[in-house]
N, C-alpha and C. Protein backbone atom coordinates (compact mmCIF):
# COMPACT_ATOMS: atom_id res chain seq x y z
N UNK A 1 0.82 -1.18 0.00
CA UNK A 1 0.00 0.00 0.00
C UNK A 1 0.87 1.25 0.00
N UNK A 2 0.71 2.09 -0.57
CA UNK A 2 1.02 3.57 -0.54
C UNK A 2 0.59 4.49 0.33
N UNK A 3 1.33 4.93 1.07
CA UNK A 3 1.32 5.90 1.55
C UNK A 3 2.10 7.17 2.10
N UNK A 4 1.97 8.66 2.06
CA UNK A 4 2.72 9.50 2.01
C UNK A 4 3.07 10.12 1.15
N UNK A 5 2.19 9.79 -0.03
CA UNK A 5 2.34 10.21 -1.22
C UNK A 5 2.64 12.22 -1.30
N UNK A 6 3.44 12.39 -1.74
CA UNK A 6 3.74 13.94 -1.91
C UNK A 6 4.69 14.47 -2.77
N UNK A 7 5.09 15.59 -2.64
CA UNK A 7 6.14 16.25 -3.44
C UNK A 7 7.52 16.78 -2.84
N UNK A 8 8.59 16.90 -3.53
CA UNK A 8 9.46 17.29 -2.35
C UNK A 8 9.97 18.54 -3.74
N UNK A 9 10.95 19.62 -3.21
CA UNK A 9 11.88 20.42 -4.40
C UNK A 9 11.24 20.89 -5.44
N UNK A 10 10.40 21.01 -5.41
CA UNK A 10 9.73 21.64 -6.93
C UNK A 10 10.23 22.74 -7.41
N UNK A 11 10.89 23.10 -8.27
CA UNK A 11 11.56 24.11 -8.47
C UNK A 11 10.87 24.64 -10.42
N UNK A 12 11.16 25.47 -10.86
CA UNK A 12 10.67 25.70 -12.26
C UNK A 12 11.17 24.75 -13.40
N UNK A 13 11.86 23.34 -13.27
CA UNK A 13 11.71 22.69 -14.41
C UNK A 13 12.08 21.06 -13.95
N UNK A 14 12.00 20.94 -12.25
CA UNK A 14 11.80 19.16 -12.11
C UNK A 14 10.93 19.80 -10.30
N UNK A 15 10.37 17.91 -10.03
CA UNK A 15 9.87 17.49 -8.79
C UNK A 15 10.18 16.73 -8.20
N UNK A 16 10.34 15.93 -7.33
CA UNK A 16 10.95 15.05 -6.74
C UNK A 16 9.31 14.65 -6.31
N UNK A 17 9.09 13.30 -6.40
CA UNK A 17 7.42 12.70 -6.06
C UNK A 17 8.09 11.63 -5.13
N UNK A 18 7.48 11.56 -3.69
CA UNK A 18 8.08 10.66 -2.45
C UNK A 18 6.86 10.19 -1.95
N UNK A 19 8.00 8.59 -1.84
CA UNK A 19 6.27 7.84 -1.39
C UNK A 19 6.59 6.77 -0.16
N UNK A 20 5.99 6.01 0.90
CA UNK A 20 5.86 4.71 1.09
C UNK A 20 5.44 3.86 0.87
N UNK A 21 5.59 2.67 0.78
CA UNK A 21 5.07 1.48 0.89
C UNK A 21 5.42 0.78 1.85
N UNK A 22 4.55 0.08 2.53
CA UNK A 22 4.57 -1.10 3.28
C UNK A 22 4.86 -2.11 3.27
N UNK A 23 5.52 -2.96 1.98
CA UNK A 23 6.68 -3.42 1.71
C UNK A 23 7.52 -3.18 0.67
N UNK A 24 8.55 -3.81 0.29
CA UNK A 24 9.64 -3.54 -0.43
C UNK A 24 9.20 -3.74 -1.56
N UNK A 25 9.12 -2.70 -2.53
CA UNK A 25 8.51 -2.72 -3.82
C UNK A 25 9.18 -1.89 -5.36
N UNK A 26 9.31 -2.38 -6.36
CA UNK A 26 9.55 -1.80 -7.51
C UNK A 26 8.59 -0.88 -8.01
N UNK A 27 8.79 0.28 -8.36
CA UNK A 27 8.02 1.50 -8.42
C UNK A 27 8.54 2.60 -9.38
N UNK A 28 7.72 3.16 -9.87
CA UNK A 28 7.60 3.80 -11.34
C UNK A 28 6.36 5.44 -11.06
N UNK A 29 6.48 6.18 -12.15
CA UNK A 29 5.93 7.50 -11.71
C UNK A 29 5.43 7.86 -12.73
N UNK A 30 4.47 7.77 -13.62
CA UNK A 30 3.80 8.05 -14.96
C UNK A 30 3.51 9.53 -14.57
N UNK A 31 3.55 10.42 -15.58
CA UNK A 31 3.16 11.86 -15.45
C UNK A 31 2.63 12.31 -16.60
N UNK A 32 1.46 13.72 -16.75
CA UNK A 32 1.66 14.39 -17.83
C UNK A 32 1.06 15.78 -17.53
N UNK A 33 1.06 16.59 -18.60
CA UNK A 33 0.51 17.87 -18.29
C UNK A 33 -0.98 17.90 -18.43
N UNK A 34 -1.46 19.02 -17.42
CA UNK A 34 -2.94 18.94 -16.68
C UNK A 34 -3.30 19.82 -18.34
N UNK A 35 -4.48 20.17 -18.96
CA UNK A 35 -4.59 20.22 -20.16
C UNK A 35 -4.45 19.51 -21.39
N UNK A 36 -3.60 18.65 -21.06
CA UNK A 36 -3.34 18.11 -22.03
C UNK A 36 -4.37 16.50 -22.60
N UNK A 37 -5.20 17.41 -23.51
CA UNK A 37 -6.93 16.16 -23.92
C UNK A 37 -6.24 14.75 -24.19
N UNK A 38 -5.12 14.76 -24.27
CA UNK A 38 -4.80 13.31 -24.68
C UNK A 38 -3.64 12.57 -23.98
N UNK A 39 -3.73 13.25 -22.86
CA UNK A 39 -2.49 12.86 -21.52
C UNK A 39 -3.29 11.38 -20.83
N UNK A 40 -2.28 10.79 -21.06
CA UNK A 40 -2.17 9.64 -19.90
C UNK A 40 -1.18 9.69 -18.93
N UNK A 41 -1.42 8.69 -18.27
CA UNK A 41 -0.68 8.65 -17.15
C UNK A 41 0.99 7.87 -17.69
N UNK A 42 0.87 6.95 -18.95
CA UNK A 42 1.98 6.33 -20.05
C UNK A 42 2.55 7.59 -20.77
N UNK A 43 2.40 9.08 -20.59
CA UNK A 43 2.81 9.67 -21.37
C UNK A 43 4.47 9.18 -21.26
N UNK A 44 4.75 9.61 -20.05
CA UNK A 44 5.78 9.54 -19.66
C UNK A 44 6.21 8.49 -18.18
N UNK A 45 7.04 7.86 -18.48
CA UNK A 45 6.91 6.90 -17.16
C UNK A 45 8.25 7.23 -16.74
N UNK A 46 8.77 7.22 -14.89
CA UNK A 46 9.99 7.41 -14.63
C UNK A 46 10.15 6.29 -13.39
N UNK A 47 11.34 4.88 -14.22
CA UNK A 47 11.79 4.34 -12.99
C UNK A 47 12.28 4.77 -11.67
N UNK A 48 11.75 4.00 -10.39
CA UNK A 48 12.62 4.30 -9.24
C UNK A 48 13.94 4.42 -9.27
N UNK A 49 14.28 5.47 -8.55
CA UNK A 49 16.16 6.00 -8.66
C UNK A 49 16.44 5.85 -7.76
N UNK A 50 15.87 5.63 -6.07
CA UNK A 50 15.90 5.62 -5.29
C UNK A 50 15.02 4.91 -4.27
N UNK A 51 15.51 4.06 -3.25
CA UNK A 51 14.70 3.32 -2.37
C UNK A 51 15.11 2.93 -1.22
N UNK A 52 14.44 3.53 -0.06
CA UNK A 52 15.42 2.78 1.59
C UNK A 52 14.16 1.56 2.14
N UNK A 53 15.25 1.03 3.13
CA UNK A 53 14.14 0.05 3.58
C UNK A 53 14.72 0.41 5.07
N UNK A 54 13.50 1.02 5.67
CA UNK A 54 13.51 1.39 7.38
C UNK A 54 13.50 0.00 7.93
N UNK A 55 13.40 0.43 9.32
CA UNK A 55 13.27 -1.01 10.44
C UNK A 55 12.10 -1.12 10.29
N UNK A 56 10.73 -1.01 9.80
CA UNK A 56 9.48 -1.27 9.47
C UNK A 56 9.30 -2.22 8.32
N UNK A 57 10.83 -2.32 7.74
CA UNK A 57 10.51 -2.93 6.22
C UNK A 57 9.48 -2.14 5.39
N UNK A 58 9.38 -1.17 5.35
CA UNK A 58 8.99 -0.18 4.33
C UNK A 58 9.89 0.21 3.04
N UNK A 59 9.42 0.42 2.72
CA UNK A 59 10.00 1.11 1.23
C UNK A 59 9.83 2.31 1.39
N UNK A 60 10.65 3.24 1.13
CA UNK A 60 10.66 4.90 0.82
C UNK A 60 11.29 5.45 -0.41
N UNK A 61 9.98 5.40 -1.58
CA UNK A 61 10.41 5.75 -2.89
C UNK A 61 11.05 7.52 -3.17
N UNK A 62 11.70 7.55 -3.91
CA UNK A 62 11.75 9.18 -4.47
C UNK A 62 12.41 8.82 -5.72
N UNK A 63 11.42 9.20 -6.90
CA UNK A 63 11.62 9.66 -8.01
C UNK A 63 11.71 10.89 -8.39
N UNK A 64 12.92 11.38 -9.17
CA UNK A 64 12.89 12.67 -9.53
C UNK A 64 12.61 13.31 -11.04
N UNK A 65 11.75 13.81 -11.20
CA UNK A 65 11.51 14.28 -12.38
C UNK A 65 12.02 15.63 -13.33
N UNK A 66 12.28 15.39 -14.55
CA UNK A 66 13.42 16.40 -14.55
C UNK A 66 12.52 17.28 -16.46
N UNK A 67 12.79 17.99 -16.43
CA UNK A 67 12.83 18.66 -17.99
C UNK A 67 11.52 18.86 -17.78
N UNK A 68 10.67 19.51 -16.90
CA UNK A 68 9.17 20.04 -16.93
C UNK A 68 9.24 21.58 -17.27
N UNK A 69 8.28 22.18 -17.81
CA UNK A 69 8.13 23.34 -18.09
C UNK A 69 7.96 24.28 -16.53
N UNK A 70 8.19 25.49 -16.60
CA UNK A 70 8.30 26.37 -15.76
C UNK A 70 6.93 26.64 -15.63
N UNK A 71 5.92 27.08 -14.24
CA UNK A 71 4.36 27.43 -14.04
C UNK A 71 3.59 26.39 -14.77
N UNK A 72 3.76 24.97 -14.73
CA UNK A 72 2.92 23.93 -15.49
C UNK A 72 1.80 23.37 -14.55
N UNK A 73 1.01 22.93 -14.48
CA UNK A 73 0.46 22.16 -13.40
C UNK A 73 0.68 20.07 -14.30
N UNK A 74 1.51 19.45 -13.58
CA UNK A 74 1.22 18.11 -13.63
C UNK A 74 0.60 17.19 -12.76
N UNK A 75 -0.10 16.05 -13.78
CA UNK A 75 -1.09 15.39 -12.81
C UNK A 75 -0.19 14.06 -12.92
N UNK A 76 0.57 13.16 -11.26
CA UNK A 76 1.28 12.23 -12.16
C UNK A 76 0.35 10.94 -11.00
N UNK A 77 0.97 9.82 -11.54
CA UNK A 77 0.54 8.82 -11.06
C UNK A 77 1.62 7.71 -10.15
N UNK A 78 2.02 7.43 -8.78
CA UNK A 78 2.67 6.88 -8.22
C UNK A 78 2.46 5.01 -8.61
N UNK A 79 3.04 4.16 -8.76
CA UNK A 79 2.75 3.39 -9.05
C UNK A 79 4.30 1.97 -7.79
N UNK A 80 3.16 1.03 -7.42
CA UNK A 80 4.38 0.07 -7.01
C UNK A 80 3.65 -0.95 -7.14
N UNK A 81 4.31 -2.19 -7.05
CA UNK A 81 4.04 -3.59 -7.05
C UNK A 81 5.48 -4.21 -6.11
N UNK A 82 4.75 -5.46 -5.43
CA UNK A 82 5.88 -6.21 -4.74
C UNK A 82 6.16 -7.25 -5.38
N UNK A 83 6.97 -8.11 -4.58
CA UNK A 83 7.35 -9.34 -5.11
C UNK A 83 6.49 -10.58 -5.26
N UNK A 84 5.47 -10.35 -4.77
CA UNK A 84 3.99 -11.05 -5.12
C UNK A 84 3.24 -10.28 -6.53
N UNK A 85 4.05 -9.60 -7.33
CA UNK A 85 2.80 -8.73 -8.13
C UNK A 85 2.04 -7.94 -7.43
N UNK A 86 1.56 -7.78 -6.35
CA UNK A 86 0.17 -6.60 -5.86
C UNK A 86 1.01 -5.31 -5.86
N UNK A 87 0.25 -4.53 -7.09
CA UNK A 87 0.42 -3.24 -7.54
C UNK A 87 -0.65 -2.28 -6.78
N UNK A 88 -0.44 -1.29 -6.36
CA UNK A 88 -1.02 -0.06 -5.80
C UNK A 88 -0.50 0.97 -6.75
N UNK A 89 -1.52 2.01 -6.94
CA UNK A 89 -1.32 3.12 -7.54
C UNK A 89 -2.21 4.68 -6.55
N UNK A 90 -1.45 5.85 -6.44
CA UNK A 90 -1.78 6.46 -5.93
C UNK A 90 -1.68 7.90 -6.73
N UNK A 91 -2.29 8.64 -7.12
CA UNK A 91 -2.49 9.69 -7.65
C UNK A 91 -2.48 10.99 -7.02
N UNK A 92 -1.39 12.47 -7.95
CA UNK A 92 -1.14 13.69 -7.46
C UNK A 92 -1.24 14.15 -7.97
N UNK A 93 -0.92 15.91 -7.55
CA UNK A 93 -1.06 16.92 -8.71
C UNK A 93 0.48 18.25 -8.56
N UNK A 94 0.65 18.64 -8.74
CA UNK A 94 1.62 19.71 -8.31
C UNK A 94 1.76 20.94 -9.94
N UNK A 95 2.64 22.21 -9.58
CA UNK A 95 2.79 23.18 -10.54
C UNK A 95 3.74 23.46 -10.33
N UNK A 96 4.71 23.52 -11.57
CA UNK A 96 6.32 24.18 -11.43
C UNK A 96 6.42 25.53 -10.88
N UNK A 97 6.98 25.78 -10.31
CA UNK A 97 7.29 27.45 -10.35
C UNK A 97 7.67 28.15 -11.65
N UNK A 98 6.86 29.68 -11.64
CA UNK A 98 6.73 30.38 -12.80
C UNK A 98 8.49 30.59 -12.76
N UNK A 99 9.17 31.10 -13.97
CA UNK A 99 10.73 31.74 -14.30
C UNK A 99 10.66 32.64 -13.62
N UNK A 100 11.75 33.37 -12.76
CA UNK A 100 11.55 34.24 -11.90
C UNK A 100 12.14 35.68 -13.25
N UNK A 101 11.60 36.45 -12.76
CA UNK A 101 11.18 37.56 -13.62
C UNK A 101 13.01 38.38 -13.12
């Protein structure tokens, strides 16, 4: 299961999307832009780069996302599965910061 789903660093052209799971899981981050009539969540997919395993045996994902437009709003999709296959998916939203003037 997922949980903690959020954002970390958002800065005007990446995000960092941080998550748990409750066990040790392979995990992926589909994203696309909010407007966009023909966005899926496959627009773009970004493997896990990163993963700890606490004394809970949790998983603590952070994927970082990089080359987004400046003032965008993206809608992305958290995604994990364990070593049994059971996939959870958890859904966000966030907006780059505008270029500073």
């Amino acid at each position: 299961m997922i949980s903690n789903l959020g954002e970390e660093n958002v800065n005007t052209s990446q995000a960092a999307i941080v998550w748990d799971t409750d066990t040790l899981s392979d995990s992926t981050v589909g994203y696309y832009e909010e407007g966009d009539e023909d966005g899926s969540y496959d627009d773009n997919v970004v493997a896990v780069n990163e993963m700890k395993n606490d004394s809970s045996r949790q998983g603590r994902h952070k994927i970082v996302l990089t080359n987004l437009e400046p003032n965008t709003t993206y809608s992305y999709q958290a995604r994990s599965k364990d070593i049994s296959n059971n996939e959870t998916t958890r859904e966000g939203t966030f907006t780059t910061l505008p270029v500073p003037r």
